[in-house]
PDB file of N, CA and C in Angstrom:
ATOM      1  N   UNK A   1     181.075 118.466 101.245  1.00  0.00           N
ATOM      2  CA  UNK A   1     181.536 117.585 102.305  1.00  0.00           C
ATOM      3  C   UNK A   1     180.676 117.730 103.550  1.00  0.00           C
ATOM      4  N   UNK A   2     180.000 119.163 103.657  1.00  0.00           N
ATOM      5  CA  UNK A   2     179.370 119.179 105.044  1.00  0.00           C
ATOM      6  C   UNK A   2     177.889 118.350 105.131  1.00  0.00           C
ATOM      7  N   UNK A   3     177.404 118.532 103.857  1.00  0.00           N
ATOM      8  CA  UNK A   3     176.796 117.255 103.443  1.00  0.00           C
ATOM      9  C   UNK A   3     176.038 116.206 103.818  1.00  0.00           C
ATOM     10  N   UNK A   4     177.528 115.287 103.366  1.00  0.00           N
ATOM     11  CA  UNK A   4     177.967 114.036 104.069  1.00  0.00           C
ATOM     12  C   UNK A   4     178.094 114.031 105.324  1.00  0.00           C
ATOM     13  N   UNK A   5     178.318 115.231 105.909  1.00  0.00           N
ATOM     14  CA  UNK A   5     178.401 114.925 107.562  1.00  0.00           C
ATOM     15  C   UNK A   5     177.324 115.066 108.188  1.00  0.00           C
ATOM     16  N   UNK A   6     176.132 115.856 108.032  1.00  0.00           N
ATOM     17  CA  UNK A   6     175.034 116.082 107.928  1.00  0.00           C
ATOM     18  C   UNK A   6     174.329 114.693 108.049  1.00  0.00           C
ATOM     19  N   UNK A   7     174.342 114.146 107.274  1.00  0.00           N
ATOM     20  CA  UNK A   7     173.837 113.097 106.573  1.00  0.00           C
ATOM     21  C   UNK A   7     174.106 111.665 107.630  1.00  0.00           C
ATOM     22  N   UNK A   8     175.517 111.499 107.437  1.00  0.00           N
ATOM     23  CA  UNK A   8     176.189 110.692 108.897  1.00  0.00           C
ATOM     24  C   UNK A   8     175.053 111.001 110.290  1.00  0.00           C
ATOM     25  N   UNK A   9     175.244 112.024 110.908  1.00  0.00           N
ATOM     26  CA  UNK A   9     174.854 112.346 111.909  1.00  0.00           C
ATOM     27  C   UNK A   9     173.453 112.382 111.990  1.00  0.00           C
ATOM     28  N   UNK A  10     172.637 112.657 111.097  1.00  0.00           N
ATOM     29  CA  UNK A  10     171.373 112.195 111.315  1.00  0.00           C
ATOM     30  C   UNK A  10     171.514 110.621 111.082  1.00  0.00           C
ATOM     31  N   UNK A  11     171.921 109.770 110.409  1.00  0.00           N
ATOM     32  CA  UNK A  11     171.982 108.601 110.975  1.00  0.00           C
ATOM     33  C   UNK A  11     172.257 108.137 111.837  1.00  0.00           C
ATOM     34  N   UNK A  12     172.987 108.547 112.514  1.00  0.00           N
ATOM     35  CA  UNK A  12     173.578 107.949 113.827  1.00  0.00           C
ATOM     36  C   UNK A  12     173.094 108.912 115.140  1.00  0.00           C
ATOM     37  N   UNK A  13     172.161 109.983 114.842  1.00  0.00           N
ATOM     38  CA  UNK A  13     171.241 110.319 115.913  1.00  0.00           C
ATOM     39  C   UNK A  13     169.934 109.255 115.284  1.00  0.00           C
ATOM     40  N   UNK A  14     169.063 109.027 114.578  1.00  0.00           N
ATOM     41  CA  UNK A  14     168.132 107.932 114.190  1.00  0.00           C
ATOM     42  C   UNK A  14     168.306 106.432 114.757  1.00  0.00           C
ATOM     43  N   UNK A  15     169.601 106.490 114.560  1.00  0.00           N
ATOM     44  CA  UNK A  15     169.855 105.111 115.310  1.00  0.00           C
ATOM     45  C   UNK A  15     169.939 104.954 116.543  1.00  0.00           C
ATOM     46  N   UNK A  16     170.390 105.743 117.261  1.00  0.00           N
ATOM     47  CA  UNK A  16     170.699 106.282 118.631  1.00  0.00           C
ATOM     48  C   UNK A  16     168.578 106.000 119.715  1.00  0.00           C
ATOM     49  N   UNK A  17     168.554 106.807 118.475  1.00  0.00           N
ATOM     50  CA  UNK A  17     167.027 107.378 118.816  1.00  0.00           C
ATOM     51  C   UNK A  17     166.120 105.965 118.672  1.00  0.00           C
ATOM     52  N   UNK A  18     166.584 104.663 117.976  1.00  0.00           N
ATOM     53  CA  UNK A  18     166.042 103.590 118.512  1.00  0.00           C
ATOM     54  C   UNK A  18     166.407 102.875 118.957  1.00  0.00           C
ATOM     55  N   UNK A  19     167.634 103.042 119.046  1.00  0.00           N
ATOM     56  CA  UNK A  19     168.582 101.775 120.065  1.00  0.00           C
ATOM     57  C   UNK A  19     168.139 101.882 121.211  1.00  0.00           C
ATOM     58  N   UNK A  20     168.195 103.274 121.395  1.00  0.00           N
ATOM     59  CA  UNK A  20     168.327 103.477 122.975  1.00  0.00           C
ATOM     60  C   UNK A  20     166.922 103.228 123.636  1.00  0.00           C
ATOM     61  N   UNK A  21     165.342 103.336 123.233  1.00  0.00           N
ATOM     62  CA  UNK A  21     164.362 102.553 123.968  1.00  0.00           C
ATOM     63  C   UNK A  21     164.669 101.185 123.724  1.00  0.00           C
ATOM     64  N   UNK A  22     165.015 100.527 122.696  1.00  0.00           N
ATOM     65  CA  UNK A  22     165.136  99.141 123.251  1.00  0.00           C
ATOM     66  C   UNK A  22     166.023  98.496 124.263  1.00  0.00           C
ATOM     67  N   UNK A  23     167.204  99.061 124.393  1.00  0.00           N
ATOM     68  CA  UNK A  23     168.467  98.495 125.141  1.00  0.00           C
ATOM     69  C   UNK A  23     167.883  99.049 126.145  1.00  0.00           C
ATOM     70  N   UNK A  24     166.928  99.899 126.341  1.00  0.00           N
ATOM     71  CA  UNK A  24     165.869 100.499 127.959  1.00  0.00           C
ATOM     72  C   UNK A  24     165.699  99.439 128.463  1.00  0.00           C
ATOM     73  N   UNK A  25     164.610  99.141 127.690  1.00  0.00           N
ATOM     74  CA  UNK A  25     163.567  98.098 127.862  1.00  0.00           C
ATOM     75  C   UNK A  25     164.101  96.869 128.366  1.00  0.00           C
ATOM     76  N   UNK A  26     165.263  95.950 127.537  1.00  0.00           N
ATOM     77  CA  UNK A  26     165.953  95.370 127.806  1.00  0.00           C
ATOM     78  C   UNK A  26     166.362  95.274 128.967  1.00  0.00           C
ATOM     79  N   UNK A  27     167.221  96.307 129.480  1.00  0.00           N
ATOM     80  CA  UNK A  27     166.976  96.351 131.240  1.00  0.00           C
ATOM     81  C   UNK A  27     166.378  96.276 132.089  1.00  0.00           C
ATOM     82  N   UNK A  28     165.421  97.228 131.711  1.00  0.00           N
ATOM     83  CA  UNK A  28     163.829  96.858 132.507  1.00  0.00           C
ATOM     84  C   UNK A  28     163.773  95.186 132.717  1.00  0.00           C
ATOM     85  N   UNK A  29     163.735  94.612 131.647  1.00  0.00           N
ATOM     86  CA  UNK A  29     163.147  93.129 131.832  1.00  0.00           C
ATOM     87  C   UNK A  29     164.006  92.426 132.792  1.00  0.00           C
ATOM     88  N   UNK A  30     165.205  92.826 132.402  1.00  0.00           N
ATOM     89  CA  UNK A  30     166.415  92.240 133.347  1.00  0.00           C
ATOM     90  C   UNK A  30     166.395  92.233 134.777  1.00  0.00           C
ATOM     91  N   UNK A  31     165.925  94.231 135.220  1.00  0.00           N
ATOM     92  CA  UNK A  31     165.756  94.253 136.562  1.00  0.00           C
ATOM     93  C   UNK A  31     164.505  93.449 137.369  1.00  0.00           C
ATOM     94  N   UNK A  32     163.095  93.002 135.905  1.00  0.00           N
ATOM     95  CA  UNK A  32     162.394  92.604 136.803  1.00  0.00           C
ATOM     96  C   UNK A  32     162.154  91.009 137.127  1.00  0.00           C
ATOM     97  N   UNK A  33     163.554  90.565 135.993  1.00  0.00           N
ATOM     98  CA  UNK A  33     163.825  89.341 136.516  1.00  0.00           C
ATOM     99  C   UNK A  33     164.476  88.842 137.517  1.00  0.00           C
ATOM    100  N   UNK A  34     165.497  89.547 137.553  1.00  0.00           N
ATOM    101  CA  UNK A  34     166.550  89.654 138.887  1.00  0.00           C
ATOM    102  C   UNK A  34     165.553  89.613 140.420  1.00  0.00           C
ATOM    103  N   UNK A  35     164.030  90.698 140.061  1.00  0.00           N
ATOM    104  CA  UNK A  35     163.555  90.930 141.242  1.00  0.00           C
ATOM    105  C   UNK A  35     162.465  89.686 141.694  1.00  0.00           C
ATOM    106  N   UNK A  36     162.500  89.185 140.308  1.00  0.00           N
ATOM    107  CA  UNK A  36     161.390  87.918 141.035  1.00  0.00           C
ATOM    108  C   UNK A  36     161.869  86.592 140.759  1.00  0.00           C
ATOM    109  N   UNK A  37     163.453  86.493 140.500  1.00  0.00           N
ATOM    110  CA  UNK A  37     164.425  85.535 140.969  1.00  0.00           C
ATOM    111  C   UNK A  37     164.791  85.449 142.423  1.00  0.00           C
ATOM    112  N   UNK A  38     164.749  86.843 142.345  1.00  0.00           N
ATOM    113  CA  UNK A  38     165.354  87.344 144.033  1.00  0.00           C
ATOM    114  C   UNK A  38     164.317  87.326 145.275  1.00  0.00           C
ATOM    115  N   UNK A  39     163.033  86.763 144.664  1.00  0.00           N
ATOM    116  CA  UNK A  39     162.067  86.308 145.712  1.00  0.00           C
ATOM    117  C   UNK A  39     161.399  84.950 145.562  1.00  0.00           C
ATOM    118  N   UNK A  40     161.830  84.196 144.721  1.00  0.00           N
ATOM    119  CA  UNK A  40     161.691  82.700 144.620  1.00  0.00           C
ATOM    120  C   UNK A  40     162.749  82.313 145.397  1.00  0.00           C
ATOM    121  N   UNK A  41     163.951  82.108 144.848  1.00  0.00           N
ATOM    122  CA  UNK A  41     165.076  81.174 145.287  1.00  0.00           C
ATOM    123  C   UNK A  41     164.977  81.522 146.816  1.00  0.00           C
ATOM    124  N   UNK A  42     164.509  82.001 147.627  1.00  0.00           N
ATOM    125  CA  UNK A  42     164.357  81.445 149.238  1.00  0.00           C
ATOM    126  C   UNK A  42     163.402  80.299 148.930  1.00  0.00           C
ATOM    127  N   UNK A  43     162.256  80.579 148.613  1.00  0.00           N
ATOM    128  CA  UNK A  43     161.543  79.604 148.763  1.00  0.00           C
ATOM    129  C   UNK A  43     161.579  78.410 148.313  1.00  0.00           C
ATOM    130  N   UNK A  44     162.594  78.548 147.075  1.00  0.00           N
ATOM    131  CA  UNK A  44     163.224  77.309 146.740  1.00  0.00           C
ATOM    132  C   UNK A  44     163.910  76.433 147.473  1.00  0.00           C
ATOM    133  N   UNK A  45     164.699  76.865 148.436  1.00  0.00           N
ATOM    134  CA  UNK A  45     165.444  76.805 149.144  1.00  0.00           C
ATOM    135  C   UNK A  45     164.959  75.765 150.192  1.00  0.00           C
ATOM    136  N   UNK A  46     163.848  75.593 150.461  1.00  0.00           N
ATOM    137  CA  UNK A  46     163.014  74.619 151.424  1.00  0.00           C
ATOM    138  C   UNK A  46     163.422  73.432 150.712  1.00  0.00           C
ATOM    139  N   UNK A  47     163.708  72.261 151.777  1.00  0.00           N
ATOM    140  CA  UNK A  47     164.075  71.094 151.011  1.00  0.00           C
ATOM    141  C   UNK A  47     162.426  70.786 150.208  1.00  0.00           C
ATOM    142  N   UNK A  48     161.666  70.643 150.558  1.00  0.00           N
ATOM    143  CA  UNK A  48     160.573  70.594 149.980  1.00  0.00           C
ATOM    144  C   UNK A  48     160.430  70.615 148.585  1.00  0.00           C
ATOM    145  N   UNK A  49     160.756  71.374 148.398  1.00  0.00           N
ATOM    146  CA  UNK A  49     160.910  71.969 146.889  1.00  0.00           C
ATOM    147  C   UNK A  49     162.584  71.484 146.121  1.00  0.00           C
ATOM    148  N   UNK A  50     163.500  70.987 146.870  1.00  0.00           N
ATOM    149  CA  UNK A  50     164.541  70.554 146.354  1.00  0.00           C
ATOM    150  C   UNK A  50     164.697  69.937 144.910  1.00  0.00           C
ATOM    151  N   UNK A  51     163.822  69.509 144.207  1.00  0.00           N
ATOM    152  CA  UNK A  51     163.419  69.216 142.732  1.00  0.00           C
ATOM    153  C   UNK A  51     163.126  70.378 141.761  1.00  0.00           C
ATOM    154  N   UNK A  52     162.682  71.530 142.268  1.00  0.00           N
ATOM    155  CA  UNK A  52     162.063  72.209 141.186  1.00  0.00           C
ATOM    156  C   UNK A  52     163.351  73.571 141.187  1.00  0.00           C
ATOM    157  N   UNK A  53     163.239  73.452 139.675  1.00  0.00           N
ATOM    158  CA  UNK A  53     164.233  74.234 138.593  1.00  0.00           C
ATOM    159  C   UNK A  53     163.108  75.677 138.726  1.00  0.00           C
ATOM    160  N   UNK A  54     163.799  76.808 138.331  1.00  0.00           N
ATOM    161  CA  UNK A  54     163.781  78.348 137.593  1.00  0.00           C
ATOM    162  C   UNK A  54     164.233  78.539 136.666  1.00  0.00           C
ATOM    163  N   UNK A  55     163.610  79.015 135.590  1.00  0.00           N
ATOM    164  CA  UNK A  55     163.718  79.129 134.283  1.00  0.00           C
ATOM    165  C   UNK A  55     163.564  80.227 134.091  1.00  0.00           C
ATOM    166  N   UNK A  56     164.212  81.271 133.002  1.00  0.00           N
ATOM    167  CA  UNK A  56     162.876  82.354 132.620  1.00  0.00           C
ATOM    168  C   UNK A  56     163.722  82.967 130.915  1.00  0.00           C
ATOM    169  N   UNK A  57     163.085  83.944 130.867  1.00  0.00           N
ATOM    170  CA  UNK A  57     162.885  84.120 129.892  1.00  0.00           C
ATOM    171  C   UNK A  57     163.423  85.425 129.039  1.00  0.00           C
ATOM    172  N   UNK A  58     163.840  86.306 128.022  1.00  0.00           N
ATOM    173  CA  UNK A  58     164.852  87.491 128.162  1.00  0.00           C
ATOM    174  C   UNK A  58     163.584  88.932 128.371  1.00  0.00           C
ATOM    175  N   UNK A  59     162.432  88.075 128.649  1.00  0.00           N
ATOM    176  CA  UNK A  59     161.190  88.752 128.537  1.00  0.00           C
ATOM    177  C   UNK A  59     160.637  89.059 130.131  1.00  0.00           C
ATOM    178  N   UNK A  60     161.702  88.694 131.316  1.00  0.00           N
ATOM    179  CA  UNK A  60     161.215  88.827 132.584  1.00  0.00           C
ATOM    180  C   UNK A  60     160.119  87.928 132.456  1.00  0.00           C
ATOM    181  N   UNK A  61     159.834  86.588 131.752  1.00  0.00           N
ATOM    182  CA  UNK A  61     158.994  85.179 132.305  1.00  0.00           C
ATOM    183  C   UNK A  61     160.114  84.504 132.989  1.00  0.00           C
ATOM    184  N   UNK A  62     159.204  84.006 134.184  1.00  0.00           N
ATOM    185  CA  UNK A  62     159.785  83.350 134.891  1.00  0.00           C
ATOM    186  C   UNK A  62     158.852  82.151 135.319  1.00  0.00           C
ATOM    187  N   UNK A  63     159.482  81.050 135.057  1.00  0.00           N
ATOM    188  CA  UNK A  63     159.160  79.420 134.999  1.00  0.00           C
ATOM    189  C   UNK A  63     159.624  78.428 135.838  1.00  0.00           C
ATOM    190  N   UNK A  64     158.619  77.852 136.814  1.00  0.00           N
ATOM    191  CA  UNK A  64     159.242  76.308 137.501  1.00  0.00           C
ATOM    192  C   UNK A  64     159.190  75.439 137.174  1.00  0.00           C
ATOM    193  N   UNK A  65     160.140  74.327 137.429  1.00  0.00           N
ATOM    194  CA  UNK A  65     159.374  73.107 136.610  1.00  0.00           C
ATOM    195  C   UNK A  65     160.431  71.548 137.356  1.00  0.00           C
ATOM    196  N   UNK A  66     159.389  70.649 137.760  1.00  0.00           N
ATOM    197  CA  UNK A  66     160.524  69.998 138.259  1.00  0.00           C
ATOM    198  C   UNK A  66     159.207  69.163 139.050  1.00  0.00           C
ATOM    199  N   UNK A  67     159.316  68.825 140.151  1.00  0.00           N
ATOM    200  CA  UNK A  67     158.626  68.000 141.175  1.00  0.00           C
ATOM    201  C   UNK A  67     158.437  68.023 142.699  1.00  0.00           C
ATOM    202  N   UNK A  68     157.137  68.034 143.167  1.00  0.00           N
ATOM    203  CA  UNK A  68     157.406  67.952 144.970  1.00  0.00           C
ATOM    204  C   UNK A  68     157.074  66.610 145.308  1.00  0.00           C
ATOM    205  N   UNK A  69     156.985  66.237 146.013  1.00  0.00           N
ATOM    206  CA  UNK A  69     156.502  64.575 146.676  1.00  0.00           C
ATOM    207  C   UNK A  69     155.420  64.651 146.985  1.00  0.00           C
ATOM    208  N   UNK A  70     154.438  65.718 147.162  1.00  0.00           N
ATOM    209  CA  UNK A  70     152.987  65.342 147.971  1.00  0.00           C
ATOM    210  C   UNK A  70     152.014  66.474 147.201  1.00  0.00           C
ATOM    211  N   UNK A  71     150.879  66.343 147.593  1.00  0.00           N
ATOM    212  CA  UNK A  71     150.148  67.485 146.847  1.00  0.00           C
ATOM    213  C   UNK A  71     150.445  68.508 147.761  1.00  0.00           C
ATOM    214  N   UNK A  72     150.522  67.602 149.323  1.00  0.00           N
ATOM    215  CA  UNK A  72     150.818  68.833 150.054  1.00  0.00           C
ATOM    216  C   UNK A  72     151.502  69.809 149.981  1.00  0.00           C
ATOM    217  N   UNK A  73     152.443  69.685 149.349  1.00  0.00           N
ATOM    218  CA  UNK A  73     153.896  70.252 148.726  1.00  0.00           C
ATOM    219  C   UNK A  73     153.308  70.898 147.743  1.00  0.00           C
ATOM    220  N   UNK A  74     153.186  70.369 147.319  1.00  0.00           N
ATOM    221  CA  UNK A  74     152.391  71.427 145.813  1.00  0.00           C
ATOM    222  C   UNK A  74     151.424  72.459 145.694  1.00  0.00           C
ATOM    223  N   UNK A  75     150.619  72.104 146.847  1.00  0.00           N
ATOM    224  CA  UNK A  75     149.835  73.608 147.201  1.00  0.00           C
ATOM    225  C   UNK A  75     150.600  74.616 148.178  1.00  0.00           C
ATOM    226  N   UNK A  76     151.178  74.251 149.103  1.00  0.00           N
ATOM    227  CA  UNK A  76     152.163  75.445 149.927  1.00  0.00           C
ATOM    228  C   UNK A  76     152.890  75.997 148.759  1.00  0.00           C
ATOM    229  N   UNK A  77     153.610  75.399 147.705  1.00  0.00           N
ATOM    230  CA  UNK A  77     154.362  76.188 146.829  1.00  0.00           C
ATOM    231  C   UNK A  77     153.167  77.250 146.603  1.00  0.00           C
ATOM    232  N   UNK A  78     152.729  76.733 145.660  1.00  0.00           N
ATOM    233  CA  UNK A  78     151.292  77.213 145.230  1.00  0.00           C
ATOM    234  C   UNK A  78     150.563  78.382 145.898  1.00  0.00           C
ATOM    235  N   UNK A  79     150.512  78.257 147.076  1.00  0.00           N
ATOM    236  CA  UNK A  79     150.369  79.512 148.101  1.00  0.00           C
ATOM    237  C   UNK A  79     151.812  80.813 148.000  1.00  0.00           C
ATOM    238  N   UNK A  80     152.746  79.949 148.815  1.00  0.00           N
ATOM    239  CA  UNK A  80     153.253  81.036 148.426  1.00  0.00           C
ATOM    240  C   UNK A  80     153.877  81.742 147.005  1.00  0.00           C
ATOM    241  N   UNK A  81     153.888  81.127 145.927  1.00  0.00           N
ATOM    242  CA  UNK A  81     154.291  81.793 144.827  1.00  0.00           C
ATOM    243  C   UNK A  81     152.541  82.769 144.318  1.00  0.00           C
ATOM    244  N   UNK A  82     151.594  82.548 144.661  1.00  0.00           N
ATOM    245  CA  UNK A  82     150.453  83.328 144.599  1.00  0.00           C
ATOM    246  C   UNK A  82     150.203  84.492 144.980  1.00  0.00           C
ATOM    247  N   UNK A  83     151.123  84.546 146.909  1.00  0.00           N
ATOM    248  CA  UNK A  83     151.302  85.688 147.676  1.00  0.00           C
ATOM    249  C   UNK A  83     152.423  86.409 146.993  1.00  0.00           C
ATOM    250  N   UNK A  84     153.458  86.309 146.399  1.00  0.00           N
ATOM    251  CA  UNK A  84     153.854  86.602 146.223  1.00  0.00           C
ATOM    252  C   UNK A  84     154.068  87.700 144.292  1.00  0.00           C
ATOM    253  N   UNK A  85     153.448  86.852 143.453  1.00  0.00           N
ATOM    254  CA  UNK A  85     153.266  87.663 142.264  1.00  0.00           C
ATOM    255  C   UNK A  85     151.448  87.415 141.832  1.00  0.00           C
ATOM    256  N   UNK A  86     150.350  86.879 142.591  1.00  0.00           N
ATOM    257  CA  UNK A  86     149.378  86.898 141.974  1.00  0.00           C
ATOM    258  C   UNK A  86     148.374  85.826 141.540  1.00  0.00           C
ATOM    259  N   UNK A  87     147.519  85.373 141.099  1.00  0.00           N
ATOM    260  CA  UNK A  87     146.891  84.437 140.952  1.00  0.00           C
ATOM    261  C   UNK A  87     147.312  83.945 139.715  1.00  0.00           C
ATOM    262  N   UNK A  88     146.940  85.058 138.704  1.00  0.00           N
ATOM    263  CA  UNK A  88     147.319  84.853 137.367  1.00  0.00           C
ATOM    264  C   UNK A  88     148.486  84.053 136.816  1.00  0.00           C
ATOM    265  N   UNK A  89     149.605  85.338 137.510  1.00  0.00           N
ATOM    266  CA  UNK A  89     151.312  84.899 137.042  1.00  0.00           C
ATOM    267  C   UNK A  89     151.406  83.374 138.008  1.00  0.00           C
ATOM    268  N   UNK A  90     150.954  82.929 139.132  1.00  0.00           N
ATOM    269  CA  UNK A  90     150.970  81.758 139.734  1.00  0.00           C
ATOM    270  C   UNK A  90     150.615  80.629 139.105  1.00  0.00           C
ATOM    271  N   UNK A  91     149.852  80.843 137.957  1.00  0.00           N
ATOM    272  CA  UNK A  91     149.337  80.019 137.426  1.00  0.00           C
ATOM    273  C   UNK A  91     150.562  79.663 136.253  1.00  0.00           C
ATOM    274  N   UNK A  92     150.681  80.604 135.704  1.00  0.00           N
ATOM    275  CA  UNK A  92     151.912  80.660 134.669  1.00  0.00           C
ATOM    276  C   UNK A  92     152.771  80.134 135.060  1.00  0.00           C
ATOM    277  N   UNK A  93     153.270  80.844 136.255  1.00  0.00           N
ATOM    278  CA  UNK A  93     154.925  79.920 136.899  1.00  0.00           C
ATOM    279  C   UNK A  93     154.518  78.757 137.160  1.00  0.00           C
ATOM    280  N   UNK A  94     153.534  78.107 137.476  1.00  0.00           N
ATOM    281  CA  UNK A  94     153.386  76.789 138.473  1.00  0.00           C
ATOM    282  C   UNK A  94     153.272  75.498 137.147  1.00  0.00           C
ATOM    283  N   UNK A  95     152.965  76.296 135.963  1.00  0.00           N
ATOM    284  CA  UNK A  95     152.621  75.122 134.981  1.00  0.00           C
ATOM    285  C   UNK A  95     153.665  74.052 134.643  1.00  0.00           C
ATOM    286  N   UNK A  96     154.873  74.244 135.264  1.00  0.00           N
ATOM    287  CA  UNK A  96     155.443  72.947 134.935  1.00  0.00           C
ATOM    288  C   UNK A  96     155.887  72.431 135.973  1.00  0.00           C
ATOM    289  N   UNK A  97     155.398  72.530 137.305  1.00  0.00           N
ATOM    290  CA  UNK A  97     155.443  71.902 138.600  1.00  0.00           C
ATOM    291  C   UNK A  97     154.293  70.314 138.680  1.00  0.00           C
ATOM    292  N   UNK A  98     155.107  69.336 139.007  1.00  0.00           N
ATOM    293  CA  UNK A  98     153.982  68.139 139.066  1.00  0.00           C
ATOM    294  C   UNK A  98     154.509  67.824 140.798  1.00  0.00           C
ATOM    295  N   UNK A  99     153.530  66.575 140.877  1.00  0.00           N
ATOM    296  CA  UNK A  99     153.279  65.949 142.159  1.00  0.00           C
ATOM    297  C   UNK A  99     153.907  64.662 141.850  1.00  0.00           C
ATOM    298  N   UNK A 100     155.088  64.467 141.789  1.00  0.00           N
ATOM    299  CA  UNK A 100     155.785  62.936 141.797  1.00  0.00           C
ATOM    300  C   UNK A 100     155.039  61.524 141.845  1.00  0.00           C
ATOM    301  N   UNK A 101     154.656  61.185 142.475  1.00  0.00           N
ATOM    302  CA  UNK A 101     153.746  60.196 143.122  1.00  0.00           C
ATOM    303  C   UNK A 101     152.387  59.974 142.567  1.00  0.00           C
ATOM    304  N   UNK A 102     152.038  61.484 141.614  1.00  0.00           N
ATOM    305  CA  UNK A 102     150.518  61.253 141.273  1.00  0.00           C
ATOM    306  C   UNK A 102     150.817  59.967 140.016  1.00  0.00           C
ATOM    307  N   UNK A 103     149.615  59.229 139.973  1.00  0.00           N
ATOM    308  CA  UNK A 103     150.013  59.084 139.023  1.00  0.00           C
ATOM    309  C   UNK A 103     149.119  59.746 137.727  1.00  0.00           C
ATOM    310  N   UNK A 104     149.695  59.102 136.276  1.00  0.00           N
ATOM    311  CA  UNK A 104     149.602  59.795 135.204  1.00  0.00           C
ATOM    312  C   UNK A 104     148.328  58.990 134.239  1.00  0.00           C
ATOM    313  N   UNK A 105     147.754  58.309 134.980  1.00  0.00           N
ATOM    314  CA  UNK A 105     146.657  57.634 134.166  1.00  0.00           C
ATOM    315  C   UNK A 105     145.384  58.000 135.551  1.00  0.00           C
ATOM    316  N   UNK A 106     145.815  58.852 136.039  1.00  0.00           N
ATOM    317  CA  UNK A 106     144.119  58.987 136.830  1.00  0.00           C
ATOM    318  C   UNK A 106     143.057  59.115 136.078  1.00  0.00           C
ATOM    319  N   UNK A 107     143.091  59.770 134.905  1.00  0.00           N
ATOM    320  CA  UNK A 107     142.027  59.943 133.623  1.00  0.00           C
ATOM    321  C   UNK A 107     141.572  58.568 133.378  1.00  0.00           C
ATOM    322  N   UNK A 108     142.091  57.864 133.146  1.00  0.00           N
ATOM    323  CA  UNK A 108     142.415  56.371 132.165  1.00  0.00           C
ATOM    324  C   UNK A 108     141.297  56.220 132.770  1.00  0.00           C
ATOM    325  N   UNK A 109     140.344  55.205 131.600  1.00  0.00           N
ATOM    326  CA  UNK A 109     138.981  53.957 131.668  1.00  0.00           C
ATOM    327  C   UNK A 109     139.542  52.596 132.365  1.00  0.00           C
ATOM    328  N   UNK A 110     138.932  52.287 133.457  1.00  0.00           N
ATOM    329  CA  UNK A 110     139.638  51.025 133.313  1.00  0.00           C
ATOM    330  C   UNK A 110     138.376  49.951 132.865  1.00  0.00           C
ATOM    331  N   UNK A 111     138.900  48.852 132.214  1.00  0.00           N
ATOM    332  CA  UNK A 111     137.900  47.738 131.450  1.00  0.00           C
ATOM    333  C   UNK A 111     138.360  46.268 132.364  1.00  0.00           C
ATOM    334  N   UNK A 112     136.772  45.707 133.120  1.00  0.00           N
ATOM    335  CA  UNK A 112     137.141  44.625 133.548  1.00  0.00           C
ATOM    336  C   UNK A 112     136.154  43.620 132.439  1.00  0.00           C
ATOM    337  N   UNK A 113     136.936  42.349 132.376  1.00  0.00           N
ATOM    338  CA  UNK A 113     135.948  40.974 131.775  1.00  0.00           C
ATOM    339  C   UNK A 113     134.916  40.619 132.774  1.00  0.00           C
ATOM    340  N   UNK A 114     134.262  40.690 131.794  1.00  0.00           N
ATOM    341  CA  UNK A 114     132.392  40.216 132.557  1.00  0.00           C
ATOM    342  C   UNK A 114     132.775  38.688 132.721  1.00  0.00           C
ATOM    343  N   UNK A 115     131.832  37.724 133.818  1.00  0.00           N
ATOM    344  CA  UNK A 115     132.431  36.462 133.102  1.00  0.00           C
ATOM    345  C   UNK A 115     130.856  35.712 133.115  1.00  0.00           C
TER     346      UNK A 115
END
């Protein structure tokens, strides 16, 4: 019988022994979402920005996405979400931020008739 108990208990120290870095980690991500939730939403907060959503992720990604009215608008975000986590991650967060007004065929050929 002692065994079996033996046996139990190294399972359930094994399990222990990997639960417990992940459910870590898990937190970790949590606290460092909380912390760079907790320094956007002021800046959200500018009517300026009154369109754009926060998103993120169980991975501490964190995502905007939504619309400003001017480019002007779109680079002050742009500034400050840069000062604030980086060039890199700025780039990441900002990818689903547009400029309302632009429009969406600036690429486009345009074709006139010769006459």
């Amino acid at each position: 019988m002692s065994i079996i108990r033996a046996f139990i208990l190294i399972l359930v120290c094994g399990a222990c022994f990997v639960a417990g870095p992940i459910v870590g980690q898990l937190q970790l991500y949590q606290q460092e979402t909380e912390s760079k939730l907790a320094k956007i939403h002021p800046i959200l907060r500018d009517q300026r920005f009154s369109e754009v959503e926060v998103e993120y992720s169980s991975a501490a990604q964190v995502y905007l996405f939504g619309n400003v009215d001017t480019e002007q608008d779109f680079q002050t975000l742009e500034e400050k979400i840069r000062f604030l986590f980086g060039d890199e991650e700025m780039k990441f967060m900002m990818a689903g931020v547009e400029v309302a007004n632009e429009s969406r065929d600036s690429g486009a050929v345009l074709h006139s008739e010769s006459k």
